[in-house]
Protein backbone atom coordinates (compact mmCIF):
# COMPACT_ATOMS: atom_id res chain seq x y z
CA UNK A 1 11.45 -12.46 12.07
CA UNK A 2 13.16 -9.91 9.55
CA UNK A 3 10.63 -6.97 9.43
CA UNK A 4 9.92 -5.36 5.82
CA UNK A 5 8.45 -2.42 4.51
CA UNK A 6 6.31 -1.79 1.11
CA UNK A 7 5.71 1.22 -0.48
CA UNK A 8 1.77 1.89 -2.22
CA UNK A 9 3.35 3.24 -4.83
CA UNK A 10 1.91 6.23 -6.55
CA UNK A 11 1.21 6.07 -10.21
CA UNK A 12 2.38 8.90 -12.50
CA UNK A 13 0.73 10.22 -15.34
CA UNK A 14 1.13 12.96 -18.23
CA UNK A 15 -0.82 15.96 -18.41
CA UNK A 16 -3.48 13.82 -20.57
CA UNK A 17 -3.74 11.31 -18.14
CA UNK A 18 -2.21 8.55 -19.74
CA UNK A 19 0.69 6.78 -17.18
CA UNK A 20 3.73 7.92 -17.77
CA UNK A 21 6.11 4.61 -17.39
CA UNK A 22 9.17 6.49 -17.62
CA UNK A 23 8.23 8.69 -14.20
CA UNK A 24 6.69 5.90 -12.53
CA UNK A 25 10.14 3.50 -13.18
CA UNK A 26 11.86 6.45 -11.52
CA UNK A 27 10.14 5.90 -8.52
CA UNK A 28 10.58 2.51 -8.46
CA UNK A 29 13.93 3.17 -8.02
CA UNK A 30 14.01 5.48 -5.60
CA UNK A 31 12.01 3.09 -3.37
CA UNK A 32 14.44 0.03 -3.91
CA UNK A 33 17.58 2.45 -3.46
CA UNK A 34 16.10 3.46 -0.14
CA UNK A 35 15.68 -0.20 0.82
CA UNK A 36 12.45 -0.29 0.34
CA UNK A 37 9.55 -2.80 -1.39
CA UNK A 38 6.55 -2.17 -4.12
CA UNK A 39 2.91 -2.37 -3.36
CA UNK A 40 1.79 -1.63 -7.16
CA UNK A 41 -1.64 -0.69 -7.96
CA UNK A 42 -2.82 -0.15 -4.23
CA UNK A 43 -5.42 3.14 -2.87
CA UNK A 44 -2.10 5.54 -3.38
CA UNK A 45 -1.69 3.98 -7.01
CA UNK A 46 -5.16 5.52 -8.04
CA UNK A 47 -6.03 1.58 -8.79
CA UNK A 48 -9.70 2.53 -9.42
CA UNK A 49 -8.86 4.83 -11.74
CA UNK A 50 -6.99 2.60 -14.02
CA UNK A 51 -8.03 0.24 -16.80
CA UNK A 52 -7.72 -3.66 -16.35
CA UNK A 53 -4.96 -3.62 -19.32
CA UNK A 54 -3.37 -0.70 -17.81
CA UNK A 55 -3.06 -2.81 -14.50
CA UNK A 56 -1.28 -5.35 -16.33
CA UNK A 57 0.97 -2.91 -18.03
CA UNK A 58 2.02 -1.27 -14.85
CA UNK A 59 2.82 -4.48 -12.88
CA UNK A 60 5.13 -5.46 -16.23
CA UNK A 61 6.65 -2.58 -16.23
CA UNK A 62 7.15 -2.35 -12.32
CA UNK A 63 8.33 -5.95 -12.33
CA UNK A 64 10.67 -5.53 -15.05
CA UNK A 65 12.57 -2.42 -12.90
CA UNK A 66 13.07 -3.77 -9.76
CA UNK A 67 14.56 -7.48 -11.53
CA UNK A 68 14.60 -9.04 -8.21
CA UNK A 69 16.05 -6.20 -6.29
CA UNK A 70 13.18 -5.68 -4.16
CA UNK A 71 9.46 -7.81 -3.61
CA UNK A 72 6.41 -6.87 -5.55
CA UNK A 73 2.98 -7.33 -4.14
CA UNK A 74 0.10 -5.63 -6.37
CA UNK A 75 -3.67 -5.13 -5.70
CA UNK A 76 -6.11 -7.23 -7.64
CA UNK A 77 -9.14 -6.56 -6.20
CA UNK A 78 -12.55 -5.42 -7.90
CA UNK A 79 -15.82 -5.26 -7.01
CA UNK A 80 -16.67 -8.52 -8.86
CA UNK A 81 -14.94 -11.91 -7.90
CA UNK A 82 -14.75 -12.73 -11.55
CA UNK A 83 -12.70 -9.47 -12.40
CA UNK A 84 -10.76 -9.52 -9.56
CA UNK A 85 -10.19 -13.57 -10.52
CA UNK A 86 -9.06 -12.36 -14.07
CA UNK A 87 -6.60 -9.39 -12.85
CA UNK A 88 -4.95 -12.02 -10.14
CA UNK A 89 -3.99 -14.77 -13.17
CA UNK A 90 -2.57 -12.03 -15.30
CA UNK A 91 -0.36 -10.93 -12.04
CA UNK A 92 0.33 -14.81 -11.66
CA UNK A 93 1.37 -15.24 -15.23
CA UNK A 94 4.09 -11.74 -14.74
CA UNK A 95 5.89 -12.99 -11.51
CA UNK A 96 5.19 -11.08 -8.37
CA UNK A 97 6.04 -12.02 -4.87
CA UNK A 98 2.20 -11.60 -3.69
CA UNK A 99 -1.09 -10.07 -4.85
CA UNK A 100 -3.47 -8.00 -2.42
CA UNK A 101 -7.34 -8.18 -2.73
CA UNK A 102 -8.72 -5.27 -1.03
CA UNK A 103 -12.52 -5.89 -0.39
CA UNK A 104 -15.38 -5.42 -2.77
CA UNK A 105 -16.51 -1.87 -2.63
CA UNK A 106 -19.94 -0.59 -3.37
CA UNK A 107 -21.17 -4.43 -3.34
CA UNK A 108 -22.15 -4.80 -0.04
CA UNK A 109 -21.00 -8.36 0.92
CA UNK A 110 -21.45 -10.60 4.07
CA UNK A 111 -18.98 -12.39 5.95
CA UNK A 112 -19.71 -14.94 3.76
CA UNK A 113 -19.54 -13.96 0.61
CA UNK A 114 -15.81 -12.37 1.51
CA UNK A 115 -14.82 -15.47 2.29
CA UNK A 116 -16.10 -17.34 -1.09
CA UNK A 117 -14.60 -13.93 -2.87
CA UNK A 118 -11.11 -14.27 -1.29
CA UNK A 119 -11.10 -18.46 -1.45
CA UNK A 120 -12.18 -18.29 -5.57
CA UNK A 121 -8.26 -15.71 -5.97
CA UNK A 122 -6.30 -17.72 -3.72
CA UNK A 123 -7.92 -21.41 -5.30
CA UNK A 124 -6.43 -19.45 -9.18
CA UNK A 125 -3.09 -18.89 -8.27
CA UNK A 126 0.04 -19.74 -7.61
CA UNK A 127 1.28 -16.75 -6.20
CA UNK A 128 0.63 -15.77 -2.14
CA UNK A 129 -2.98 -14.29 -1.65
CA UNK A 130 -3.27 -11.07 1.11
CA UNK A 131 -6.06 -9.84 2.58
CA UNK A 132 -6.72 -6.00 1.93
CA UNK A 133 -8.96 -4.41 4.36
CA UNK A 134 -9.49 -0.66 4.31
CA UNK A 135 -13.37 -0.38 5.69
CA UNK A 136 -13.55 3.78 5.26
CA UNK A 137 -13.14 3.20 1.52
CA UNK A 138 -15.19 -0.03 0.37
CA UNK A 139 -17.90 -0.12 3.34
CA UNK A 140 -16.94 -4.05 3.48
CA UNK A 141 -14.80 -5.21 6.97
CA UNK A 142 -12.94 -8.47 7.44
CA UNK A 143 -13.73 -9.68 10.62
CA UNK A 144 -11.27 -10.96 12.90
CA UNK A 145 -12.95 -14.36 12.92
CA UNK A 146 -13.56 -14.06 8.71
CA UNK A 147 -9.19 -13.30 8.58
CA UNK A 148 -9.07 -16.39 10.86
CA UNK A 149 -11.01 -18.68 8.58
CA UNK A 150 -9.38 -17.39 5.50
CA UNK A 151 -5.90 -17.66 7.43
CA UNK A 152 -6.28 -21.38 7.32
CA UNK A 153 -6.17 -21.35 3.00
CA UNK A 154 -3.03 -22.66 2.09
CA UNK A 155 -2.90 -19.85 -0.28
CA UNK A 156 -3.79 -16.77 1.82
CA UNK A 157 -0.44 -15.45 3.59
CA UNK A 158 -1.73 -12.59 5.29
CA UNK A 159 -3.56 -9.73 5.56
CA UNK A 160 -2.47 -5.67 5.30
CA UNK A 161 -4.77 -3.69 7.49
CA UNK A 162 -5.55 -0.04 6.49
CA UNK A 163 -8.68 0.71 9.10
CA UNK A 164 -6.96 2.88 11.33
CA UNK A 165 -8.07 1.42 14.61
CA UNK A 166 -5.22 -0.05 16.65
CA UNK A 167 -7.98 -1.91 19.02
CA UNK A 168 -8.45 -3.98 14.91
CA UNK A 169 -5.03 -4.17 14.29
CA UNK A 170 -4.32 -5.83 17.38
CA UNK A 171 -7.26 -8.36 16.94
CA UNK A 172 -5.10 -9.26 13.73
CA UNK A 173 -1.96 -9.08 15.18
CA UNK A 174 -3.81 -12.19 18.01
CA UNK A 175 -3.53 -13.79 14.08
CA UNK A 176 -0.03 -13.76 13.07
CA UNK A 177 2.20 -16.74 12.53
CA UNK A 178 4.80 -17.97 10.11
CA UNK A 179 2.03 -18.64 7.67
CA UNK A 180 0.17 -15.54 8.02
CA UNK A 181 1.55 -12.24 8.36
CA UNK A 182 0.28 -9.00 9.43
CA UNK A 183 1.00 -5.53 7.62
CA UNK A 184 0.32 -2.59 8.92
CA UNK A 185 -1.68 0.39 7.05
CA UNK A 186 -1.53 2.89 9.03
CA UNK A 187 1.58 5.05 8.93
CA UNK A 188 1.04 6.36 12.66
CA UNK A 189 1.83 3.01 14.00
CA UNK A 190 4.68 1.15 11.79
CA UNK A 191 6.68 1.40 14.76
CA UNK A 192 4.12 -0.43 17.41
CA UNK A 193 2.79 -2.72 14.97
CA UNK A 194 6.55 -4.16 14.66
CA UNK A 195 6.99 -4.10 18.45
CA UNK A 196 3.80 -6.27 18.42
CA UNK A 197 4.35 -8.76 15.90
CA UNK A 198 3.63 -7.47 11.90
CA UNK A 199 5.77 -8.88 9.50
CA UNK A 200 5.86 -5.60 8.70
CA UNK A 201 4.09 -2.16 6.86
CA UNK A 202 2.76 -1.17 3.35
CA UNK A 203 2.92 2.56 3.48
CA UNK A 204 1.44 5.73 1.97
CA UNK A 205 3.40 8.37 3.26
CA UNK A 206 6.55 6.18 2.25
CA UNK A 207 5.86 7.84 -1.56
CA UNK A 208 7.29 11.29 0.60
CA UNK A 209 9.62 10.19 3.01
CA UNK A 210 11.44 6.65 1.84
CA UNK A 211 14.48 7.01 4.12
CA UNK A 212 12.51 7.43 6.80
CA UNK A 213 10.19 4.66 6.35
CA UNK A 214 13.37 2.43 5.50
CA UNK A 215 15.12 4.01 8.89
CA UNK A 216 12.37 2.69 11.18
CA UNK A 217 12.85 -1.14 9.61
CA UNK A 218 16.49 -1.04 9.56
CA UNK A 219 16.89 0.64 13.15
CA UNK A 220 13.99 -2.01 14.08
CA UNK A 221 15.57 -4.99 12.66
CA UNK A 222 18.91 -3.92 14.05
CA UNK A 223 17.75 -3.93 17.87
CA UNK A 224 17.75 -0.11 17.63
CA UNK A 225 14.78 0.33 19.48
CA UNK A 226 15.41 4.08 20.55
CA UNK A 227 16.17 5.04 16.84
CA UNK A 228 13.39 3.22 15.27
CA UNK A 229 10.99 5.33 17.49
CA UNK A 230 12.71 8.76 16.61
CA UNK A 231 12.11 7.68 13.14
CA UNK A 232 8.81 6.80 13.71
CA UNK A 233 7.94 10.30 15.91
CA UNK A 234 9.11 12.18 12.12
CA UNK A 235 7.26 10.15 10.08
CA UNK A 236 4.37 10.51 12.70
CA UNK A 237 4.10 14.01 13.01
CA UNK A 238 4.67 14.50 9.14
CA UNK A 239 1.76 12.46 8.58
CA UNK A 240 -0.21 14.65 10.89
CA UNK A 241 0.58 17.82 9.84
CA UNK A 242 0.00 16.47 5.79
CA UNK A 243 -3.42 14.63 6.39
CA UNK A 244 -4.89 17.29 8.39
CA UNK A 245 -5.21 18.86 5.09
CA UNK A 246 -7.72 16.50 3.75
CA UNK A 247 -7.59 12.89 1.28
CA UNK A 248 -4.57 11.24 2.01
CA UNK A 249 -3.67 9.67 -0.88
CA UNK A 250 -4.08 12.67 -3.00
CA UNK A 251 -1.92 15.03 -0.76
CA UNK A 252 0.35 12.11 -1.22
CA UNK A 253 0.55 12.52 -4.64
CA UNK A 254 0.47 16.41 -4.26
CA UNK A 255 3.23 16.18 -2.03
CA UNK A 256 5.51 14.73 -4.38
CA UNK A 257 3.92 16.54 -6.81
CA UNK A 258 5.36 19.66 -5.09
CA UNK A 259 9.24 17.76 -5.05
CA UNK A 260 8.90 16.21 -8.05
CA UNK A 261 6.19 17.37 -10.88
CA UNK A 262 6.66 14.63 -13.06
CA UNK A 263 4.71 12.10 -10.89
CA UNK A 264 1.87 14.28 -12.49
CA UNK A 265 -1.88 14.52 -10.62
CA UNK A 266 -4.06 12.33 -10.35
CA UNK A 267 -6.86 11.20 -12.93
CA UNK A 268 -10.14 13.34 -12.27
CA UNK A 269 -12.15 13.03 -10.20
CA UNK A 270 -9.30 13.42 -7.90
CA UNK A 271 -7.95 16.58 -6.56
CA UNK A 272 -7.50 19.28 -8.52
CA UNK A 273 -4.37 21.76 -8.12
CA UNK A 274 -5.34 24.65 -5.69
CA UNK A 275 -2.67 27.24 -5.13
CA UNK A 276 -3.86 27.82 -1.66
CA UNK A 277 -3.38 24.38 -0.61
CA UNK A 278 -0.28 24.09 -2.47
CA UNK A 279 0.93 26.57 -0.34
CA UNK A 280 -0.05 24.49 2.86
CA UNK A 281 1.72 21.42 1.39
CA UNK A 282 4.72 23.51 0.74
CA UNK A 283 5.13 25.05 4.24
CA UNK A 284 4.91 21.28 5.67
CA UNK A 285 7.38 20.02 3.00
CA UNK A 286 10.22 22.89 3.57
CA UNK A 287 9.51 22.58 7.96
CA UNK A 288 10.65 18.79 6.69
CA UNK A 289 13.46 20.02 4.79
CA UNK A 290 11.97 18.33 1.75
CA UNK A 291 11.71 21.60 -0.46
């Protein structure tokens, strides 16, 4: 099995906090020249910050630049099922090569009523349904008996895991096949979750370092075993010395920020520039020889 890597790409905006296409096009291609693929609209694409017609704006435009080059997966998920329904048909009608639904957040939902909430996207479309679990931010967890149910949808191709745990990870991993493939969250272990059967990752930290990410599939895919986990130890130890700073996804963004200001900051609530962090962020980036 060919391993793969997607990127949650950030979104960029202007200083009023509209998107700015142009910037966010540019790293589009930056991902796809690294060898890299597009999550669109994920945690690190401030999705819950964005309008339902900006969604559909950014997946056009995002689909448009990378013409085939590279695959496209996007996040659909909302709170409601009937939003989240909505969101997944316009993504169906574009063209994409698979649309995520992360979890409800702030609805508290059973076992149950994730499975009814993931069945009604994958029974609407066409395109390949995956799972989207990332407990720590919506309070809802797909069990490891729930992914196995939903596994069984002709529709529902897999499932990315973003909880953090490797003891969970695993328990999805025991779910892999042919028709359902496992991608790995957690940046820390792209390297082991390959080893141990993922299709492959969607990644964060891939917004900073995309030759990196890219090395640790190509070295993987090539039998490089010994490379693929040198890759993995930088990407590792970058993501430790970056998140120990606070909200990943926004010292993401700051990050790049930092190498490349027209990515913009994220829409407020979200972290606001603070010179003394910057500073932080800076030291990491130039000990990384990315500033």
């Amino acid at each position: 099995m060919t391993k793969e890597a997607f990127v949650a790409l950030v979104t960029c905006f202007n200083d009023d906090e509209t998107i700015n296409f142009d910037a966010t096009r540019a790293q589009v291609r930056r991902q796809v020249s690294a060898g890299n693929n597009i999550m669109c609209a994920g945690t690190n694409g401030d999705f819950t910050a964005l309008t339902f017609d900006e969604k559909v704006a950014l997946t056009e435009a995002v689909a448009d630049e990378v013409a085939g080059r590279a695959k496209i997966i996007v996040n659909a998920g909302m709170p409601a099922t009937y939003e989240t329904v909505l969101l997944a048909k316009e993504f169906d009608r574009i063209g994409v090569d698979g649309i995520a639904v992360i979890t409800p957040f702030f609805i508290a939902c059973t076992q149950d009523g994730m499975i009814r909430h993931f069945t009604a996207v994958a029974d609407a479309v066409n395109t390949p349904v995956y799972l989207y679990d990332i407990p720590a931010r919506t309070q809802n967890h797909i069990e490891p008996a729930t992914a196995k149910t939903l596994s069984a949808h002709g529709n529902i191709a897999g499932i990315k895991d973003s909880g953090g745990a490797q003891d969970t990870l695993e328990e999805y991993l025991a779910l892999a096949s042919d028709d359902f493939a496992v991608y790995s969250g957690p940046d820390h272990l792209v390297h082991w979750s390959l080893q141990n059967g993922a299709k492959g990752c969607i990644s964060g930290l891939g917004n900073v370092l995309p030759e990196v990410l890219a090395a640790i599939i190509r070295a993987f895919n090539a039998g490089d075993q010994a490379e693929a986990a040198k890759q993995q130890e930088i990407f590792g130890n970058f993501r430790k010395d970056l998140y120990g700073l606070g909200y990943p996804p926004a010292l993401v963004k700051r990050a790049l920020y930092l190498m490349d200001n027209s990515v913009g900051a994220s829409r407020q609530p979200a972290l606001l520039p603070d010179p003394a962090q910057d500073a932080k962020i800076a030291e990491i980036l130039k000990k990384y020889a990315l500033l």
